[in-house]
N, C-alpha and C. Protein backbone atom coordinates (compact mmCIF):
# COMPACT_ATOMS: atom_id res chain seq x y z
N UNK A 1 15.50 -2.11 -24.50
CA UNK A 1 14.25 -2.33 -23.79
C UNK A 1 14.26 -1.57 -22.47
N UNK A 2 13.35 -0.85 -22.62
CA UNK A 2 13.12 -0.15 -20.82
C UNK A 2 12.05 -0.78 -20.09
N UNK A 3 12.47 -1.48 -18.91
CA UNK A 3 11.50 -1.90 -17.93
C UNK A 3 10.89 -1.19 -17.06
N UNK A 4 9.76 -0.77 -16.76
CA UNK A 4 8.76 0.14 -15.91
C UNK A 4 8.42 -0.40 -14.55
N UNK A 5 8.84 -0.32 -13.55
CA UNK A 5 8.07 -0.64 -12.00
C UNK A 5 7.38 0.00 -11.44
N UNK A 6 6.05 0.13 -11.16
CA UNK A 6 5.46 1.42 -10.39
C UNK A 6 5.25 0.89 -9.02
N UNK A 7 5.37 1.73 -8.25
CA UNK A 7 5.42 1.87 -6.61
C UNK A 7 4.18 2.94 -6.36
N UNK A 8 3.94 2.32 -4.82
CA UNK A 8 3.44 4.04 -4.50
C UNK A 8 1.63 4.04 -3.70
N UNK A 9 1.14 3.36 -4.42
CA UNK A 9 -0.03 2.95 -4.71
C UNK A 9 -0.35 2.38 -2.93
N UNK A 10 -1.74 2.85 -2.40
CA UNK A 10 -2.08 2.08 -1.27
C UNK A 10 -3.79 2.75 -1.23
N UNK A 11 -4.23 2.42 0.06
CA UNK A 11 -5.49 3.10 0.03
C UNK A 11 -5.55 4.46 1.42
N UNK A 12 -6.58 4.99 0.80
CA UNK A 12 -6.32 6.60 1.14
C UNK A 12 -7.49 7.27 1.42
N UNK A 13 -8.01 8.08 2.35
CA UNK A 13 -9.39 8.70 2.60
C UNK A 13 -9.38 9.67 1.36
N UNK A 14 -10.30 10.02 0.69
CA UNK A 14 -10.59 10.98 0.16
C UNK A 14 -10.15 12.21 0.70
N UNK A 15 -9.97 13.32 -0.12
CA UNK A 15 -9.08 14.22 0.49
C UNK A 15 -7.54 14.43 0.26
N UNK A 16 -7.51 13.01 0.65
CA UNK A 16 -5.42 12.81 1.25
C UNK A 16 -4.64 12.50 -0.37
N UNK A 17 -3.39 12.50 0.27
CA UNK A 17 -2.66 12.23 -1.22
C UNK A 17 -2.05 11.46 -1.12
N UNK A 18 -1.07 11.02 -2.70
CA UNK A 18 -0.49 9.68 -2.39
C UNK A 18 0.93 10.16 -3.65
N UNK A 19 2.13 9.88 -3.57
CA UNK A 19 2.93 9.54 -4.11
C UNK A 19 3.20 8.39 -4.99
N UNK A 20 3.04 8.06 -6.08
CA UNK A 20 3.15 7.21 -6.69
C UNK A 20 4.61 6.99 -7.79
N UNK A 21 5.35 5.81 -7.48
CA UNK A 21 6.91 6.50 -8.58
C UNK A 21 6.84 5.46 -9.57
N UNK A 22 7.73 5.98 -10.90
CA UNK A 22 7.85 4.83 -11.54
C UNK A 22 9.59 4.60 -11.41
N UNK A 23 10.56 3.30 -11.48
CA UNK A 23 11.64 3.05 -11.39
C UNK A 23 11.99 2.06 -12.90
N UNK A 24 12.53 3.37 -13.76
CA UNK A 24 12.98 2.41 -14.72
C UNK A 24 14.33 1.78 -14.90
N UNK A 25 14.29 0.71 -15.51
CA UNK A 25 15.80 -0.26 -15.74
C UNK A 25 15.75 -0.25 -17.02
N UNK A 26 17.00 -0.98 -17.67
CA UNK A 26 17.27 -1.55 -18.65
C UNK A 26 17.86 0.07 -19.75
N UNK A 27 17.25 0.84 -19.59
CA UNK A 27 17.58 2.16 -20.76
C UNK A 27 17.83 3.43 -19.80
N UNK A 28 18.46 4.37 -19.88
CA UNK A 28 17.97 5.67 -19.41
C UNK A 28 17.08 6.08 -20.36
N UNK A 29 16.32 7.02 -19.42
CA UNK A 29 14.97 7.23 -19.82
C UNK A 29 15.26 8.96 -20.55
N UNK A 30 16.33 9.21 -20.18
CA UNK A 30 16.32 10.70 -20.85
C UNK A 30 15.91 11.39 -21.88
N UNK A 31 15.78 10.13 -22.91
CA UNK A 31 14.81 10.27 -24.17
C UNK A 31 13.52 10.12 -24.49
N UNK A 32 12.80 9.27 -23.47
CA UNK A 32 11.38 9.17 -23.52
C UNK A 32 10.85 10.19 -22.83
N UNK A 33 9.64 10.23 -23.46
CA UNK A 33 8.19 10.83 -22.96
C UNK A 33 8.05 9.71 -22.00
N UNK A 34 7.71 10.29 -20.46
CA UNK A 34 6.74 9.50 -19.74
C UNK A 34 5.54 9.88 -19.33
N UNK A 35 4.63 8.93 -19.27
CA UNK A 35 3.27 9.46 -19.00
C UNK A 35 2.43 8.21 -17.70
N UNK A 36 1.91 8.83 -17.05
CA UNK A 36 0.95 8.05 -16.47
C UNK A 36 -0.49 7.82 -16.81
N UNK A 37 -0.95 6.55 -17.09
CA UNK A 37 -2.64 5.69 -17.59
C UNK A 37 -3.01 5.74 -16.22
N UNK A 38 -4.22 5.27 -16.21
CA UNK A 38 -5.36 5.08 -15.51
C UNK A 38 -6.14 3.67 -15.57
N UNK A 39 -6.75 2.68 -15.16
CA UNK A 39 -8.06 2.06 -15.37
C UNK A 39 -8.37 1.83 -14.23
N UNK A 40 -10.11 2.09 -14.15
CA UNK A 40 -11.16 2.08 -13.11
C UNK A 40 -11.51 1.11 -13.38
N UNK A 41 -12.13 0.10 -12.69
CA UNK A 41 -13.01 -1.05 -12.98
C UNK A 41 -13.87 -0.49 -13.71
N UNK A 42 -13.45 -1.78 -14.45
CA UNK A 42 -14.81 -1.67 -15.54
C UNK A 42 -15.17 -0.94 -16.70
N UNK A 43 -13.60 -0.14 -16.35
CA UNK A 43 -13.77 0.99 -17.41
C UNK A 43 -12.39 0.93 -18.37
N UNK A 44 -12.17 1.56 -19.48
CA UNK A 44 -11.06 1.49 -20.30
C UNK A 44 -9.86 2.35 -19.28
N UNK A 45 -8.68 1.85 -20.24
CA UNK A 45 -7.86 2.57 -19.29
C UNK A 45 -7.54 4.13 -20.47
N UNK A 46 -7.25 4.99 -19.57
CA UNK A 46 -7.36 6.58 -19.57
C UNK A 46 -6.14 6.98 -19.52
N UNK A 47 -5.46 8.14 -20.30
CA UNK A 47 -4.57 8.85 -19.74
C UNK A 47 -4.79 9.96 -18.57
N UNK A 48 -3.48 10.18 -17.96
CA UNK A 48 -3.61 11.02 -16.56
C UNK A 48 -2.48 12.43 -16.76
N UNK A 49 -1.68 11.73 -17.41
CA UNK A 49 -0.39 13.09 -17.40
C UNK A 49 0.75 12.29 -18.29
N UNK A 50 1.26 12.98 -18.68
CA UNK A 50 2.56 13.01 -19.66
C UNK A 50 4.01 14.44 -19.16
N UNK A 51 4.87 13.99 -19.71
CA UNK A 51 6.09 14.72 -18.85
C UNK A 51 7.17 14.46 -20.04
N UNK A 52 7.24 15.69 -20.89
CA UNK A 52 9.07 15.82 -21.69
C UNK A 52 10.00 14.83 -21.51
N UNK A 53 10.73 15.19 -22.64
CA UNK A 53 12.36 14.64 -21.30
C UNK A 53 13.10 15.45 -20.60
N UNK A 54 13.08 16.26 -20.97
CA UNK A 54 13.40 17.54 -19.58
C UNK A 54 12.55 17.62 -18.30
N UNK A 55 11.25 17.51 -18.79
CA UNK A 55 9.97 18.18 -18.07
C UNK A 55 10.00 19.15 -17.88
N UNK A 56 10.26 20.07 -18.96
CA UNK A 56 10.27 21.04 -18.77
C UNK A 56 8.51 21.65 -19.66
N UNK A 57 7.79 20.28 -20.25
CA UNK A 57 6.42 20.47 -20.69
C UNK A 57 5.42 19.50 -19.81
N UNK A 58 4.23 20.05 -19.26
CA UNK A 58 3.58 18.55 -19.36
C UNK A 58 1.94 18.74 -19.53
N UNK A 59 1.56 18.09 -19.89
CA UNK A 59 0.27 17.46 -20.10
C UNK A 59 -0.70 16.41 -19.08
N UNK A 60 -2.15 17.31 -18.81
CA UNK A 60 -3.04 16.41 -17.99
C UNK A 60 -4.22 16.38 -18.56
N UNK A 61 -5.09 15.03 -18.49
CA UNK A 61 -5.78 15.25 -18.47
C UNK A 61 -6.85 15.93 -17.55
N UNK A 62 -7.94 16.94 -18.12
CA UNK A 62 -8.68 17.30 -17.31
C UNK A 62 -9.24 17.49 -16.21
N UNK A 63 -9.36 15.67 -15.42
CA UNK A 63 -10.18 15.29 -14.29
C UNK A 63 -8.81 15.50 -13.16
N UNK A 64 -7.84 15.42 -13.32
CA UNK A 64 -6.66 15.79 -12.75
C UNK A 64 -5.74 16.81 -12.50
N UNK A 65 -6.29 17.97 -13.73
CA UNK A 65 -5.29 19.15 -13.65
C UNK A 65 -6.06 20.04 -12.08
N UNK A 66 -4.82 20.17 -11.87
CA UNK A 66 -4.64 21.59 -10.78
C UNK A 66 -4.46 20.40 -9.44
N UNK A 67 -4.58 19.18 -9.51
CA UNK A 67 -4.78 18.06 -8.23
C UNK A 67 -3.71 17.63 -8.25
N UNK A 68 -2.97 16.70 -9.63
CA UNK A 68 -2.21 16.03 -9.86
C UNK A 68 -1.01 16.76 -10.43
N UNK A 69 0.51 16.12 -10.12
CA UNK A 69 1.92 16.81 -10.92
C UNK A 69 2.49 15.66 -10.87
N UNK A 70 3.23 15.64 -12.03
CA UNK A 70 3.76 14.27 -12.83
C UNK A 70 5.18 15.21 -12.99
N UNK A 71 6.49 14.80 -12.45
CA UNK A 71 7.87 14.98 -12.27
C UNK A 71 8.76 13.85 -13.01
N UNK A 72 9.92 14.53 -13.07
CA UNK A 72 11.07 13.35 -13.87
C UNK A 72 12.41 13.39 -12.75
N UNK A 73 12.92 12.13 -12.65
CA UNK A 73 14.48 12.53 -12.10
C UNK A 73 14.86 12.06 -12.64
N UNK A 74 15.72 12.50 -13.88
CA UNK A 74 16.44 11.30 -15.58
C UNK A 74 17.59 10.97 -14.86
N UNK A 75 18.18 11.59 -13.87
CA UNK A 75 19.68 10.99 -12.78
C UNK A 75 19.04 9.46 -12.14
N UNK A 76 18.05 9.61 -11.67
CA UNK A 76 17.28 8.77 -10.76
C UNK A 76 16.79 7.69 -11.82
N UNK A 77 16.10 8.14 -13.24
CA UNK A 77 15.77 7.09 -13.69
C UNK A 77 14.03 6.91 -13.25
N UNK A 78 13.96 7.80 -13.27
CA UNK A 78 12.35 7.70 -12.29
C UNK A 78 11.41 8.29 -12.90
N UNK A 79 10.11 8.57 -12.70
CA UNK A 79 8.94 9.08 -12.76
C UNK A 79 8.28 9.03 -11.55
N UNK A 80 7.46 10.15 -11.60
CA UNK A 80 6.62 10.22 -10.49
C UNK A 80 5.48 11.00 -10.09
N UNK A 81 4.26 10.52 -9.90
CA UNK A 81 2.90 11.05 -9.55
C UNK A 81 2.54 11.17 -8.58
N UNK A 82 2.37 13.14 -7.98
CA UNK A 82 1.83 13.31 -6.77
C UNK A 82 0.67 13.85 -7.22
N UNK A 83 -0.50 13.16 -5.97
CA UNK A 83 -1.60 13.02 -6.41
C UNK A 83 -2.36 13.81 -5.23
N UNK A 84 -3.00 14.70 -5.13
CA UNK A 84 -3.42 15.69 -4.00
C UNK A 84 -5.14 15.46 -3.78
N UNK A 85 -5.69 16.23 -3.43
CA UNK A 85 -7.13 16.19 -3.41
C UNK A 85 -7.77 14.58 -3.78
N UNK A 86 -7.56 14.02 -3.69
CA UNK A 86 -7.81 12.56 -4.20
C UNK A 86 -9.24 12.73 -3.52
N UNK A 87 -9.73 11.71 -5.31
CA UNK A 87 -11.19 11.27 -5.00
C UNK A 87 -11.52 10.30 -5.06
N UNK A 88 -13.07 9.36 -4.70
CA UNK A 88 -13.44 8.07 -4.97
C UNK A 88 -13.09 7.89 -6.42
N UNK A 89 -13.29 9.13 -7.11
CA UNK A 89 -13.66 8.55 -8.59
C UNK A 89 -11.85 8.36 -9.15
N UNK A 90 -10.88 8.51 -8.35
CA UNK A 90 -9.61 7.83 -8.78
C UNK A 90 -9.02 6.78 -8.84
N UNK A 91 -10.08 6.12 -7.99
CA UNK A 91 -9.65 4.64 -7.75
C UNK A 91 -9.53 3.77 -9.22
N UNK A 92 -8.46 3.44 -9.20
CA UNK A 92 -7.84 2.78 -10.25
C UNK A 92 -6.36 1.87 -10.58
N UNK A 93 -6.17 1.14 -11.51
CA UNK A 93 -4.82 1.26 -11.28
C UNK A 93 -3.91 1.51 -12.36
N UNK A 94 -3.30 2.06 -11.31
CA UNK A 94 -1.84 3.45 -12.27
C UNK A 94 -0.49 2.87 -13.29
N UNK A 95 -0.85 3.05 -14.18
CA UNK A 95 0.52 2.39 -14.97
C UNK A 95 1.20 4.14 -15.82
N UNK A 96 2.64 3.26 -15.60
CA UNK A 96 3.52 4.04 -15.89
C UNK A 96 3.85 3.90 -17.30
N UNK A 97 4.14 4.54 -18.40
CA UNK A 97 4.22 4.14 -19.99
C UNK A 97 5.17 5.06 -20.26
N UNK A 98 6.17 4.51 -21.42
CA UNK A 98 7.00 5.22 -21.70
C UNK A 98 7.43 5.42 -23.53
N UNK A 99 7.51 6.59 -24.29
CA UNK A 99 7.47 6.38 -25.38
C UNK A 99 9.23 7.00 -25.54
N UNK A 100 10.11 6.59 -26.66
CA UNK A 100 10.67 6.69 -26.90
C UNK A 100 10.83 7.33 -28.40
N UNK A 101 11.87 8.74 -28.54
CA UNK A 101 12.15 9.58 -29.62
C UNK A 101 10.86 10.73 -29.40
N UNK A 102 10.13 10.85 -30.66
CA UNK A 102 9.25 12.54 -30.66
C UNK A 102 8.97 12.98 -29.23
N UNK A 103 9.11 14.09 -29.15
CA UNK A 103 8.47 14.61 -28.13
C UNK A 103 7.47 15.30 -27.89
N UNK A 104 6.48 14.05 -28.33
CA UNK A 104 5.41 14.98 -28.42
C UNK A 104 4.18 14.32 -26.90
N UNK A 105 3.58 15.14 -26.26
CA UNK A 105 2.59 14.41 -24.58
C UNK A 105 1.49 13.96 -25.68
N UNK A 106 1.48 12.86 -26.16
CA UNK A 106 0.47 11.79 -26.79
C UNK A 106 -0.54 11.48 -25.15
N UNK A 107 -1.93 11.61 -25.81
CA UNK A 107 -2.88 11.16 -24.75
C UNK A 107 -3.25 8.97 -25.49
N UNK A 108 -2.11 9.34 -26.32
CA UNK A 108 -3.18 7.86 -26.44
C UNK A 108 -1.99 6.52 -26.47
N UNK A 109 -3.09 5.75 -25.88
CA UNK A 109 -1.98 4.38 -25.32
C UNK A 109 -1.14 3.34 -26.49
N UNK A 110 -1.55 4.24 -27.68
CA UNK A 110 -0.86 2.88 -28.93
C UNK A 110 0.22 3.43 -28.79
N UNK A 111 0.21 4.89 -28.50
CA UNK A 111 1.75 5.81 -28.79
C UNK A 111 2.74 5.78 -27.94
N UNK A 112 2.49 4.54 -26.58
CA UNK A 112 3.15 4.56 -25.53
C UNK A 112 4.09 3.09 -25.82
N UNK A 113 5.44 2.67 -25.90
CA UNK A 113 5.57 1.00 -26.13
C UNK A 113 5.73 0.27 -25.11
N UNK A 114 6.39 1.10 -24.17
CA UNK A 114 6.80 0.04 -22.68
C UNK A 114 5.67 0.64 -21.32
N UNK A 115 5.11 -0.12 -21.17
CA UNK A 115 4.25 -0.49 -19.70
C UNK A 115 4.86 -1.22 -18.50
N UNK A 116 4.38 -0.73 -17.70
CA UNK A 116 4.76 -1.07 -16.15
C UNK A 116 3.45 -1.89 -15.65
N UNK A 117 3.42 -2.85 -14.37
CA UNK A 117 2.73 -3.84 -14.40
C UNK A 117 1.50 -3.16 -13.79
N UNK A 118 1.49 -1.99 -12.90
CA UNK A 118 0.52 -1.01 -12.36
C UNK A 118 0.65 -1.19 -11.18
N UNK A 119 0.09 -0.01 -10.24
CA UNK A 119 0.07 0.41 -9.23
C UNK A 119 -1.42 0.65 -8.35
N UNK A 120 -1.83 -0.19 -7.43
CA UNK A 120 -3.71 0.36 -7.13
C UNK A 120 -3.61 1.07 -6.30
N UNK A 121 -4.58 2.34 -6.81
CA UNK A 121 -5.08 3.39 -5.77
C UNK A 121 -6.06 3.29 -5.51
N UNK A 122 -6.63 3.23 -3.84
CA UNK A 122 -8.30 3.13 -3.55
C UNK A 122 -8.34 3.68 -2.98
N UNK A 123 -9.36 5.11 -3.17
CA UNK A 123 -9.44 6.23 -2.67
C UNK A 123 -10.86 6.19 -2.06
N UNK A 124 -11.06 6.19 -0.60
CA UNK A 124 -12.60 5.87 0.12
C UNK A 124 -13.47 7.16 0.60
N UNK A 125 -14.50 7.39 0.74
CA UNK A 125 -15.19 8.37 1.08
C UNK A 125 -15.61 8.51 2.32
């Protein structure tokens, strides 16, 4: 069993950025895919980025590429989302997911098994 903690999360002017990490226990993570979700109020939750086990591949969604970079430290046991240009429309909160074996950046949340409890970002205008 791998346990997920995400950190990181606070509120932030539009514009500014934010560091967000995940700290896993229980497994090294060297074998999973990690990826970071999304949910906005009110809205379903979304994928944001996915990361190898090397990271030496990764995957974003759309509303995030060229803003957002999703990193690994498999020594550290970590994940982590730096989040740049931040907008209102990010406000959400950030969970960390982790799939174990294929390596393949799955955008979808059945393909993820272990979740982290989330992280809120409120990004103001």
């Amino acid at each position: 069993q791998v346990q997920l903690v995400e950190s990181g999360g606070g509120l932030v002017q539009a514009g500014g950025s934010l560091r967000l990490s995940c700290a896993a226990s229980g497994r090294t993570i060297s074998r999973y895919v990690m990826a970071w979700f999304r949910q906005a109020p009110g809205k379903r939750r979304e994928f944001a980025a996915a990361i190898t086990w090397s990271g030496t591949s990764t995957r974003y969604a759309d509303s995030v590429k060229g803003r957002f970079t999703i990193s690994r430290d498999n020594a550290q046991n970590a994940v982590y989302l730096q989040m740049n240009s931040l907008k209102p429309e990010d406000t959400a909160l950030y969970y960390c997911a982790a799939r174990y074996g294929m390596e393949y950046l799955s955008l979808l949340e059945s393909d993820y098994g272990y979740w982290g409890q989330g992280t809120q970002t409120t990004v103001y205008s």
